[in-house]
C-alpha atoms as a PDB file:
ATOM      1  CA  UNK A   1       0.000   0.000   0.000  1.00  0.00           C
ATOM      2  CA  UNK A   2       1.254   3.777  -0.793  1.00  0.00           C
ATOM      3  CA  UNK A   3       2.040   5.283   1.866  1.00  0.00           C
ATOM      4  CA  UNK A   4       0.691   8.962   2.782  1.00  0.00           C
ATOM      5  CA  UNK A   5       3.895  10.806   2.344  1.00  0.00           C
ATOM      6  CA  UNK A   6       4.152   9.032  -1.097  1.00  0.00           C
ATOM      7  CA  UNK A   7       0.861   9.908  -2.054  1.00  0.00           C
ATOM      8  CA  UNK A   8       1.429  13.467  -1.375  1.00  0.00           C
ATOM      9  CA  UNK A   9       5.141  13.397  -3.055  1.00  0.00           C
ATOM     10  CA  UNK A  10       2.824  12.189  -6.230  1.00  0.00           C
ATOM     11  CA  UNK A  11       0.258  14.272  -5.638  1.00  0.00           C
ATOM     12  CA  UNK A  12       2.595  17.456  -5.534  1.00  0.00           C
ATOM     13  CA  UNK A  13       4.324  16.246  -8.777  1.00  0.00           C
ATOM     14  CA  UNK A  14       1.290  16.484 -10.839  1.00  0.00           C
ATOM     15  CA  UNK A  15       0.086  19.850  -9.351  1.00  0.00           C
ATOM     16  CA  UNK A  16       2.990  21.053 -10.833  1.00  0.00           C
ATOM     17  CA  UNK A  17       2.946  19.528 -14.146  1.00  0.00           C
ATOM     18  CA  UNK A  18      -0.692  20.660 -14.274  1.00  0.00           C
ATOM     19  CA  UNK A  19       0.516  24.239 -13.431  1.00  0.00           C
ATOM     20  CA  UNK A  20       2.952  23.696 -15.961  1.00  0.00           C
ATOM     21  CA  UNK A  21      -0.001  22.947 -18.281  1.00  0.00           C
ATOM     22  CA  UNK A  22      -1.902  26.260 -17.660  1.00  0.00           C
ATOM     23  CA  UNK A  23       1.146  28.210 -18.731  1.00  0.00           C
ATOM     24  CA  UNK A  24       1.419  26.013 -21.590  1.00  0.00           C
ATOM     25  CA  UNK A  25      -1.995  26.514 -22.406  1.00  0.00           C
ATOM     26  CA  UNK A  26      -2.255  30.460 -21.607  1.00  0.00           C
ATOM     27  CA  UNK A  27       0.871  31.315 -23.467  1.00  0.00           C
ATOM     28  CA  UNK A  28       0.987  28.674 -26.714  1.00  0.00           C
ATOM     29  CA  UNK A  29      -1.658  26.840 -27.363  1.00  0.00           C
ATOM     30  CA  UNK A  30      -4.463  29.279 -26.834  1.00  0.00           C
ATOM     31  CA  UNK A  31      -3.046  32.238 -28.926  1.00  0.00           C
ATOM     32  CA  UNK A  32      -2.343  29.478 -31.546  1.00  0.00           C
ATOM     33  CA  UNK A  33      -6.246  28.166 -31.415  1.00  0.00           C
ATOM     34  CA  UNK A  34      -7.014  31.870 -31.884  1.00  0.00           C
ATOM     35  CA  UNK A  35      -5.728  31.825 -35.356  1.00  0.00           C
ATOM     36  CA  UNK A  36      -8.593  29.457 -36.396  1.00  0.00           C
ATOM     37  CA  UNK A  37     -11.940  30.887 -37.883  1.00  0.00           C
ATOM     38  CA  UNK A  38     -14.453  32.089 -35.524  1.00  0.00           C
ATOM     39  CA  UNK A  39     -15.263  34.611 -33.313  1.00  0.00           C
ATOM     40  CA  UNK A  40     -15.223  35.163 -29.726  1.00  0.00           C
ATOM     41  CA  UNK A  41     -17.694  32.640 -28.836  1.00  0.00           C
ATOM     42  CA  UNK A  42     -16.233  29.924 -30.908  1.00  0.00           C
ATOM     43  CA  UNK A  43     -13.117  30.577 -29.486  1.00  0.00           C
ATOM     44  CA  UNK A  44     -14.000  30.643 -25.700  1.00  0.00           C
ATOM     45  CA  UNK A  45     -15.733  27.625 -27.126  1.00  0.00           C
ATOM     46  CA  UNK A  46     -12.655  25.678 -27.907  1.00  0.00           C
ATOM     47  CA  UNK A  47     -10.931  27.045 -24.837  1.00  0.00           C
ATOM     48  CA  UNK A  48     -13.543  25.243 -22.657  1.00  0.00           C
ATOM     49  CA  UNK A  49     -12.770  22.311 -24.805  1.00  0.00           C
ATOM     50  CA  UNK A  50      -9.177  22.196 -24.119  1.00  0.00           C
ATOM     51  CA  UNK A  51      -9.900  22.899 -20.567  1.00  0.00           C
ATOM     52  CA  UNK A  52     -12.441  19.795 -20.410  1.00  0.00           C
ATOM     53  CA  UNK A  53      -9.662  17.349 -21.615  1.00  0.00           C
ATOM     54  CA  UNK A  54      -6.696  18.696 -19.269  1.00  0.00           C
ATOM     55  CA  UNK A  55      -9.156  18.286 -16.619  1.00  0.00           C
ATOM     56  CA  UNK A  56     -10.258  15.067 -17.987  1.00  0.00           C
ATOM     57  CA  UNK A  57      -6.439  13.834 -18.259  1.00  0.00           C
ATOM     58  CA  UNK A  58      -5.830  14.963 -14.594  1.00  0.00           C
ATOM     59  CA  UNK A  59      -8.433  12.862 -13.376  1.00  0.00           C
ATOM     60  CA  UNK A  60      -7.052   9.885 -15.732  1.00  0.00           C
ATOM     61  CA  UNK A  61      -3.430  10.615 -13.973  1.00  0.00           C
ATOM     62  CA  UNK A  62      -4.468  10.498 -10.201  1.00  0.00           C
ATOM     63  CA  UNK A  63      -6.885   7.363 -11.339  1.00  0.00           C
ATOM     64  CA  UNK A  64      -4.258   4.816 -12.443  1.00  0.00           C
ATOM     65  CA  UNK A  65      -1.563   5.749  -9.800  1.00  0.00           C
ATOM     66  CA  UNK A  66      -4.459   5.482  -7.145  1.00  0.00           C
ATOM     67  CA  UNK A  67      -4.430   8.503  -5.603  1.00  0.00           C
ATOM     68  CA  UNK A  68      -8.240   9.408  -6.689  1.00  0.00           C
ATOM     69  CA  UNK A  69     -11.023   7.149  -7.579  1.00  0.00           C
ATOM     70  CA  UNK A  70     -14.101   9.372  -9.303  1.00  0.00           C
ATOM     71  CA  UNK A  71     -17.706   7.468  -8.969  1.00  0.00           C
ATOM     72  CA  UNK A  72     -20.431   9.049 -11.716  1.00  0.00           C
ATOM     73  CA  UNK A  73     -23.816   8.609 -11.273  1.00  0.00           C
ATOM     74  CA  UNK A  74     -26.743   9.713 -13.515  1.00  0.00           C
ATOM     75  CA  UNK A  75     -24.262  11.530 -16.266  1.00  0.00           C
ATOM     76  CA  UNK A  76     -26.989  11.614 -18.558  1.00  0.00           C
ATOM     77  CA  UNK A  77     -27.858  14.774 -16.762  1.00  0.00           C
ATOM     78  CA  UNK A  78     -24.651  16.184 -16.646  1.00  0.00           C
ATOM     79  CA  UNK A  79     -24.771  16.514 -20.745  1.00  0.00           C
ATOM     80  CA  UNK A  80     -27.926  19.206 -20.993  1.00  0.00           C
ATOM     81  CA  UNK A  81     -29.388  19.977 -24.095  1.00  0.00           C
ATOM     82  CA  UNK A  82     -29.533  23.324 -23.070  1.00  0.00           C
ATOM     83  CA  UNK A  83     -29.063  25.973 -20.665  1.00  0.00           C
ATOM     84  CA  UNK A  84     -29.168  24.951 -17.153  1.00  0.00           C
ATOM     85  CA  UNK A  85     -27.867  26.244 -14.005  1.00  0.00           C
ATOM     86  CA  UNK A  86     -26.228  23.554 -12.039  1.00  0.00           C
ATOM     87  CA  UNK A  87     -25.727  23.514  -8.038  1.00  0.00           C
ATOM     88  CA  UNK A  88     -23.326  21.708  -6.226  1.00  0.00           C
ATOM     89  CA  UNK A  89     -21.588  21.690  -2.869  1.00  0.00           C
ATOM     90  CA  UNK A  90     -18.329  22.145  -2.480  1.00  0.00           C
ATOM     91  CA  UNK A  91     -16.127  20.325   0.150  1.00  0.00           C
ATOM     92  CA  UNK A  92     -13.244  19.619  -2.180  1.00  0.00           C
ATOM     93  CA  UNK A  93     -10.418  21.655  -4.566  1.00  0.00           C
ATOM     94  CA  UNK A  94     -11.306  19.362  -7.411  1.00  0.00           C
ATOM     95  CA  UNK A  95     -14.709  19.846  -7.239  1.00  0.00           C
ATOM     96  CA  UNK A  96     -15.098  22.219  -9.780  1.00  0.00           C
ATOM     97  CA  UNK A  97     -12.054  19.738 -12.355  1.00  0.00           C
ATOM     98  CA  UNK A  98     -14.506  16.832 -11.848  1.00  0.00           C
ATOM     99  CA  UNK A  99     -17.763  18.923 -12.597  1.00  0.00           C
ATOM    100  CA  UNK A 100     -15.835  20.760 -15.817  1.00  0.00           C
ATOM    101  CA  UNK A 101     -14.347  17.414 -16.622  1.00  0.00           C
ATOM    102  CA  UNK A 102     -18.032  15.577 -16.738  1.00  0.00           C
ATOM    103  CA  UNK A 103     -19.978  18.850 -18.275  1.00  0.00           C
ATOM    104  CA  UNK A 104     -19.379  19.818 -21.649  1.00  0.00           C
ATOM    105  CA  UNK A 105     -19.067  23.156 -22.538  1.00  0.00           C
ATOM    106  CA  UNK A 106     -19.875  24.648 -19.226  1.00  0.00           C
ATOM    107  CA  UNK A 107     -18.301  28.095 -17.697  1.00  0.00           C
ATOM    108  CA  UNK A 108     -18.123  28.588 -14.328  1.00  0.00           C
ATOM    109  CA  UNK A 109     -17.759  31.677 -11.764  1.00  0.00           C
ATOM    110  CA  UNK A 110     -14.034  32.049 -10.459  1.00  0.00           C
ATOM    111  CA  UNK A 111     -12.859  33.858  -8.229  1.00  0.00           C
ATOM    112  CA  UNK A 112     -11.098  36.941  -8.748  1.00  0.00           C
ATOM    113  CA  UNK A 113      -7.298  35.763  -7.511  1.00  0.00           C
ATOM    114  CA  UNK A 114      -7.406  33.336 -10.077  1.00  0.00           C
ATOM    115  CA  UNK A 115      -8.223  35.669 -13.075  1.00  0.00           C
ATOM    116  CA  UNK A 116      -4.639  37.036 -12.581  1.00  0.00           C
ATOM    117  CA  UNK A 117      -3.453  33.700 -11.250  1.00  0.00           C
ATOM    118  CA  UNK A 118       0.157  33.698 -13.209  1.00  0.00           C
ATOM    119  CA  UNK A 119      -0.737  29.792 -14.280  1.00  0.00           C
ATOM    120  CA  UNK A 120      -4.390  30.344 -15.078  1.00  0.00           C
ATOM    121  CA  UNK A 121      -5.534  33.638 -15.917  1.00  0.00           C
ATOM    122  CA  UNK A 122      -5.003  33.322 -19.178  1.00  0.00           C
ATOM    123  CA  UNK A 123      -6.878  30.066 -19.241  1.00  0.00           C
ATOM    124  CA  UNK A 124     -10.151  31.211 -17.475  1.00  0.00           C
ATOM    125  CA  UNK A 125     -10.336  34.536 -19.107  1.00  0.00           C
ATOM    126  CA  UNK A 126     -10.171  32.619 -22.640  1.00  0.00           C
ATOM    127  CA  UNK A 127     -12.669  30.553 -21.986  1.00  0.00           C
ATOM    128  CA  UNK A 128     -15.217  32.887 -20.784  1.00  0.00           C
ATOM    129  CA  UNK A 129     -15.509  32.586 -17.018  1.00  0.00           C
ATOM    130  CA  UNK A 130     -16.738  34.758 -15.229  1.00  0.00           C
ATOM    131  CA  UNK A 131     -15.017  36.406 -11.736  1.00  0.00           C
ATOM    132  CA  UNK A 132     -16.743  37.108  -9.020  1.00  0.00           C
ATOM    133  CA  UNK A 133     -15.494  40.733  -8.174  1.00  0.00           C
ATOM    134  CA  UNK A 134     -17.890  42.537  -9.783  1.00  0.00           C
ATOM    135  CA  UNK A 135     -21.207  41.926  -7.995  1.00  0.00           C
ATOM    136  CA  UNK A 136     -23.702  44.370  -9.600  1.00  0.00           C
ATOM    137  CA  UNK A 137     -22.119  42.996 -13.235  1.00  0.00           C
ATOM    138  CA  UNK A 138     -22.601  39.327 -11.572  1.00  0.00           C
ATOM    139  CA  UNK A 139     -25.475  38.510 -12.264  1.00  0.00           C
ATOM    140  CA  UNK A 140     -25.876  39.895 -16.202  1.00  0.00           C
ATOM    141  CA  UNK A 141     -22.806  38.108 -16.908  1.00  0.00           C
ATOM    142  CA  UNK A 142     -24.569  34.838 -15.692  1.00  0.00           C
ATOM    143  CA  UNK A 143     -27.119  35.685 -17.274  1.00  0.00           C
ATOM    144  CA  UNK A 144     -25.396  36.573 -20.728  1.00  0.00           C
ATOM    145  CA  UNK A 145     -23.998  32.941 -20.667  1.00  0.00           C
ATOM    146  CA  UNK A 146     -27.051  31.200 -20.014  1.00  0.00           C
ATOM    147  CA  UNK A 147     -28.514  32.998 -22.597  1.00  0.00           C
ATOM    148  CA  UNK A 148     -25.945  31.501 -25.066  1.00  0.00           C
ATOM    149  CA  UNK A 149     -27.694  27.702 -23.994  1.00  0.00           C
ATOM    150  CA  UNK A 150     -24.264  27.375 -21.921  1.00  0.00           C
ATOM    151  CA  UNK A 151     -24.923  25.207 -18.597  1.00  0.00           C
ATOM    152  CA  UNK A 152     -23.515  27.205 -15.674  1.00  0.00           C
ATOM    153  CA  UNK A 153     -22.217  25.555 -12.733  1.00  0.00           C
ATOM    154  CA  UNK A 154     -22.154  27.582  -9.120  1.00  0.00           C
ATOM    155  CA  UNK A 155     -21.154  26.159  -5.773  1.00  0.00           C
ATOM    156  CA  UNK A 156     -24.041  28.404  -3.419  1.00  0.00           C
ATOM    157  CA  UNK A 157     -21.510  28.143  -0.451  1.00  0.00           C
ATOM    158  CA  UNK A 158     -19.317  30.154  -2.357  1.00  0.00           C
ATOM    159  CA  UNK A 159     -16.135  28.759  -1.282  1.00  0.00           C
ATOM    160  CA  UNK A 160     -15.363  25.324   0.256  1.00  0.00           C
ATOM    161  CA  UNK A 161     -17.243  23.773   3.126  1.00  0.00           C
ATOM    162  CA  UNK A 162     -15.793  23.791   6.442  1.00  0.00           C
ATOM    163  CA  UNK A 163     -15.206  19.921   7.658  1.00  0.00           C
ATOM    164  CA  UNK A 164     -17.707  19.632  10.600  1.00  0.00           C
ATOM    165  CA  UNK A 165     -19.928  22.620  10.126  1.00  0.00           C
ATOM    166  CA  UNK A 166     -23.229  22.872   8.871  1.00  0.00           C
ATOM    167  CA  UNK A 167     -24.015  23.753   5.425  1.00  0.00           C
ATOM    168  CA  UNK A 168     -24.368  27.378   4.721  1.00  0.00           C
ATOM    169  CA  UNK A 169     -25.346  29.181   1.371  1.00  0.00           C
ATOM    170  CA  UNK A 170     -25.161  32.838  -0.168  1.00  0.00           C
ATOM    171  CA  UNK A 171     -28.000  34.550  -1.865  1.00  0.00           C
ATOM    172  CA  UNK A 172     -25.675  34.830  -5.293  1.00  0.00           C
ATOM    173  CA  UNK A 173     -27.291  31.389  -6.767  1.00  0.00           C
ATOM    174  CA  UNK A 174     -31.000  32.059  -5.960  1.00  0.00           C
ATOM    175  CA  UNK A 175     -30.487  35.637  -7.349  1.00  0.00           C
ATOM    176  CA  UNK A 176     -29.409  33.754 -10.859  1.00  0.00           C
ATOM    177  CA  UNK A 177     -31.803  31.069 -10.753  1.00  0.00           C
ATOM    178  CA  UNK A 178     -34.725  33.687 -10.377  1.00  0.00           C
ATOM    179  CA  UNK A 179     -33.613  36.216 -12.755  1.00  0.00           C
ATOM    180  CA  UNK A 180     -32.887  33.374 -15.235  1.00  0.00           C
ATOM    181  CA  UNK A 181     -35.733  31.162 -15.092  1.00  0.00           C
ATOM    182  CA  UNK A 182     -33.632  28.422 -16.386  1.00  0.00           C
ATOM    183  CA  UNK A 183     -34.008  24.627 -14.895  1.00  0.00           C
ATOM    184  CA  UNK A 184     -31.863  24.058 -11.892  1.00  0.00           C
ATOM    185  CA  UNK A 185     -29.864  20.577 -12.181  1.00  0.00           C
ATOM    186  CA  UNK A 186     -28.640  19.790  -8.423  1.00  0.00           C
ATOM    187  CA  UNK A 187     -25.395  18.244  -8.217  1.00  0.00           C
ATOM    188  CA  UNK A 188     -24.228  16.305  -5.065  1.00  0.00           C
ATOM    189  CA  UNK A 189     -20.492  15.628  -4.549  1.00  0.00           C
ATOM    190  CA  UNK A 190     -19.018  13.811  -1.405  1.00  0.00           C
ATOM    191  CA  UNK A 191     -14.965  13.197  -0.821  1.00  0.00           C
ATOM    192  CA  UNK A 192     -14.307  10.301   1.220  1.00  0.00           C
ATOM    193  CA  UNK A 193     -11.478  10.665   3.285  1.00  0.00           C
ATOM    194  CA  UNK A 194     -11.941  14.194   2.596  1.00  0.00           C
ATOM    195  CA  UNK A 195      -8.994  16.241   0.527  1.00  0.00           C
ATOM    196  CA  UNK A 196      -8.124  19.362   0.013  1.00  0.00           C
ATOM    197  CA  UNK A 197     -11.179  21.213   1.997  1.00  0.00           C
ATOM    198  CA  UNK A 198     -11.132  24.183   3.185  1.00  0.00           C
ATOM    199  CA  UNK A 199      -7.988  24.547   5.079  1.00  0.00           C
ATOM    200  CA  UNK A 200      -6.423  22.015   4.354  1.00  0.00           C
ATOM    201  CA  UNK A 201      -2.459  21.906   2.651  1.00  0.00           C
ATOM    202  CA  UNK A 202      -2.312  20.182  -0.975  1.00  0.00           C
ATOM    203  CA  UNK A 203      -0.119  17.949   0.632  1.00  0.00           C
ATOM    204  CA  UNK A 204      -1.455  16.504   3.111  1.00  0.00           C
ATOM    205  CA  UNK A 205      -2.810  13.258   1.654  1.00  0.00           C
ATOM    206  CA  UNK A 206      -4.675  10.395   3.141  1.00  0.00           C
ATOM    207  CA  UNK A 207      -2.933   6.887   3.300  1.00  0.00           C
ATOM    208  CA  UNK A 208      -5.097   5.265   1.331  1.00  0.00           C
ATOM    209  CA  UNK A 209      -7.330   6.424  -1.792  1.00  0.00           C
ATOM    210  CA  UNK A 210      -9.487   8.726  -1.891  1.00  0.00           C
ATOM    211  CA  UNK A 211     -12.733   8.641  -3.594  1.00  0.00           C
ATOM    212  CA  UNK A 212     -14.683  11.795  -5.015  1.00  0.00           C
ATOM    213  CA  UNK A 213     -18.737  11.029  -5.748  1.00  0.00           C
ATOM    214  CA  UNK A 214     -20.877  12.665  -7.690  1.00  0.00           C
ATOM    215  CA  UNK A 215     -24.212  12.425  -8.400  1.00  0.00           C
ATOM    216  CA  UNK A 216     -26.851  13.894 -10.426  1.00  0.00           C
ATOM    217  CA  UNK A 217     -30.351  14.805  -9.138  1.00  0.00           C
ATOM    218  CA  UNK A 218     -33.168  15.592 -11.662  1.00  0.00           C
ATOM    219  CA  UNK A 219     -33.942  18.630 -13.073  1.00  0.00           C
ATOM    220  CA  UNK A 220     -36.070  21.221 -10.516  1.00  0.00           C
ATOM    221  CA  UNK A 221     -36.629  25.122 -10.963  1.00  0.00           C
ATOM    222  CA  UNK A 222     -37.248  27.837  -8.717  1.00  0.00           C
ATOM    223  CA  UNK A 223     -40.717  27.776  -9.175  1.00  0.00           C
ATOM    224  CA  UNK A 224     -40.878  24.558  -7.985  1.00  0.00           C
ATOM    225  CA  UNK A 225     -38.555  25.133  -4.653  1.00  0.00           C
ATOM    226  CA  UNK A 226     -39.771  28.130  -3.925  1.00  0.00           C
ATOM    227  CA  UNK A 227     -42.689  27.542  -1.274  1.00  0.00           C
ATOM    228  CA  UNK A 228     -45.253  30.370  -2.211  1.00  0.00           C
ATOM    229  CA  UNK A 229     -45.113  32.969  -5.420  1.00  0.00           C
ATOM    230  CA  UNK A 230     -43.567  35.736  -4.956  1.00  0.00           C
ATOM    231  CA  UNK A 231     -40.587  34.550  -2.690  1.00  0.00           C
ATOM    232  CA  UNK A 232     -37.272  36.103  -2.863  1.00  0.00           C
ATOM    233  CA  UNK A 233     -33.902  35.151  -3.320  1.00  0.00           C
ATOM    234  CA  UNK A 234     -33.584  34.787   1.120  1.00  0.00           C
ATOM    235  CA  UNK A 235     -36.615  32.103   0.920  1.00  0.00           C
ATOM    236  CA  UNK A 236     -34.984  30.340  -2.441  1.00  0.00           C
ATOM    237  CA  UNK A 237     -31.703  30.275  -0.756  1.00  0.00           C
ATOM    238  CA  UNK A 238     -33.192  28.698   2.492  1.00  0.00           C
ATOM    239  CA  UNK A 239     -34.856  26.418   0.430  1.00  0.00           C
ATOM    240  CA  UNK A 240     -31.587  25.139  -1.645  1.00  0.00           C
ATOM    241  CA  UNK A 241     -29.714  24.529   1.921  1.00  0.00           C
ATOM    242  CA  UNK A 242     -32.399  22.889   2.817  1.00  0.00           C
ATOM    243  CA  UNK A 243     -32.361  20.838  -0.062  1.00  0.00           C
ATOM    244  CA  UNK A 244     -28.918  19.972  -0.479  1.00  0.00           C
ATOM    245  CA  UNK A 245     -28.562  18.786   3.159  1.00  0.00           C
ATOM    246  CA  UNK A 246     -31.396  16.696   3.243  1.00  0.00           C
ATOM    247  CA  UNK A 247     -30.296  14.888  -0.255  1.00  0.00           C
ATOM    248  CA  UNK A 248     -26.669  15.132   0.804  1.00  0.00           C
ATOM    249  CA  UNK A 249     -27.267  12.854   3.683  1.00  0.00           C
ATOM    250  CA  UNK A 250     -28.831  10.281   1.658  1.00  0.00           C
ATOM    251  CA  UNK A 251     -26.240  10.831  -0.864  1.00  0.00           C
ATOM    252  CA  UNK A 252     -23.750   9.930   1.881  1.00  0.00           C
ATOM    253  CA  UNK A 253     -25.376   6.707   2.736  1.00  0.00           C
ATOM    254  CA  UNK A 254     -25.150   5.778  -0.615  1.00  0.00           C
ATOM    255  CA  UNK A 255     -21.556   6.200  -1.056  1.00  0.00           C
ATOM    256  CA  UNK A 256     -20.660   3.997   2.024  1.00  0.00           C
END
């Protein structure tokens, strides 16, 4: 059996290669994909692409040197026809690669750090993400994309969950779901040990493998949460938590 220290040697080793990557990506390959036909959106489009299949190869990596098992249920959903904004929690760093990896063609909010992150600024901004520093632009910019048919994945917690602590969530995805009107596809994700929450150093890895699940609920909308007409963005918010920790703790007995 690996050990932990090895784990985290490996671990570190492809961190770095996948940093690596995003300069690779920001400074060569991207300007070169540029020179193709197409306008902006087709080339944000292929920028998601290429993002997709590092993610995808990332996951691939960790996989065969057992580091990080992935379990997938219900991807049918995760390949809308359409626009849809998708919820997940968030109690893992590679949350948002193993959402982007399983997702085609979906942008994401960032944060702002990483829009002039050295490694992948130029990678996010190419590909049409949208940062979360401007909050009265926010939610137009959300709603821009979805308008394009692009699903759009948000974590309501809005950063990482705190091991132990109840779930919490921010008004920012109820204000998009209601000013969008588009269907709502709930995601849950669980990370068993967990890895890389918040907190927590990239190296410090578990001694065995660690296993990342993810699963698809069906499609709701706001409407349909929402309790009486007329709510707000506080009562769809209250509603989501809700939601999510009452799923989340069947999703959990699931995964055991």
């Amino acid at each position: 059996m690996l050990s932990a220290s090895w784990r985290s040697a490996v671990a570190g080793v492809c961190f770095i290669l996948f940093g690596i990557g995003g300069i690779g990506l920001s400074l060569v390959v991207l300007p070169l994909a540029r020179l193709l036909r197409g306008g902006r959106r087709a080339h944000e489009r292929r920028a998601r692409v290429l993002v997709r299949h590092s993610f995808l190869a990332l996951l691939a990596v960790l996989q065969v040197l057992r580091i990080l098992r992935v379990e997938a249920r219900n991807l049918a959903s995760l390949r809308p026809s359409g626009a849809v904004l998708v919820l997940a929690n968030h109690p893992s760093y590679l949350d948002i690669v193993v959402l982007i990896a399983h997702i085609p063609d979906a942008v994401c909010v960032v944060k702002s750090k990483l829009w002039s992150n050295p490694f992948f600024g130029g990678v996010v901004r190419a590909a049409g993400y949208i940062p979360n520093d401007e909050p009265q632009s926010l939610i137009p910019d959300c709603a821009a994309r979805l308008a394009q048919g692009l699903p759009l994945i948000v974590f309501p917690e809005g950063t990482r969950s705190v091991p132990g602590t109840p779930l919490h969530f921010v008004r920012g995805a109820a204000h998009i779901a209601l000013a969008t009107g588009v269907p709502i596809l709930p995601v849950l994700l669980g990370c068993e040990p967990r890895v890389l929450a918040r907190g927590a150093k990239w190296y410090q890895m578990p001694a065995r493998t660690f296993c990342i699940t993810l699963r698809a609920l069906p499609c709701t909308s706001a409407a349909a949460l929402l309790p009486a007409k007329g709510a707000g963005a506080r009562s769809l918010t209250q509603v989501l938590e809700r939601f999510f920790i009452d799923h989340l703790q069947g999703h959990e007995r699931l995964a055991a």
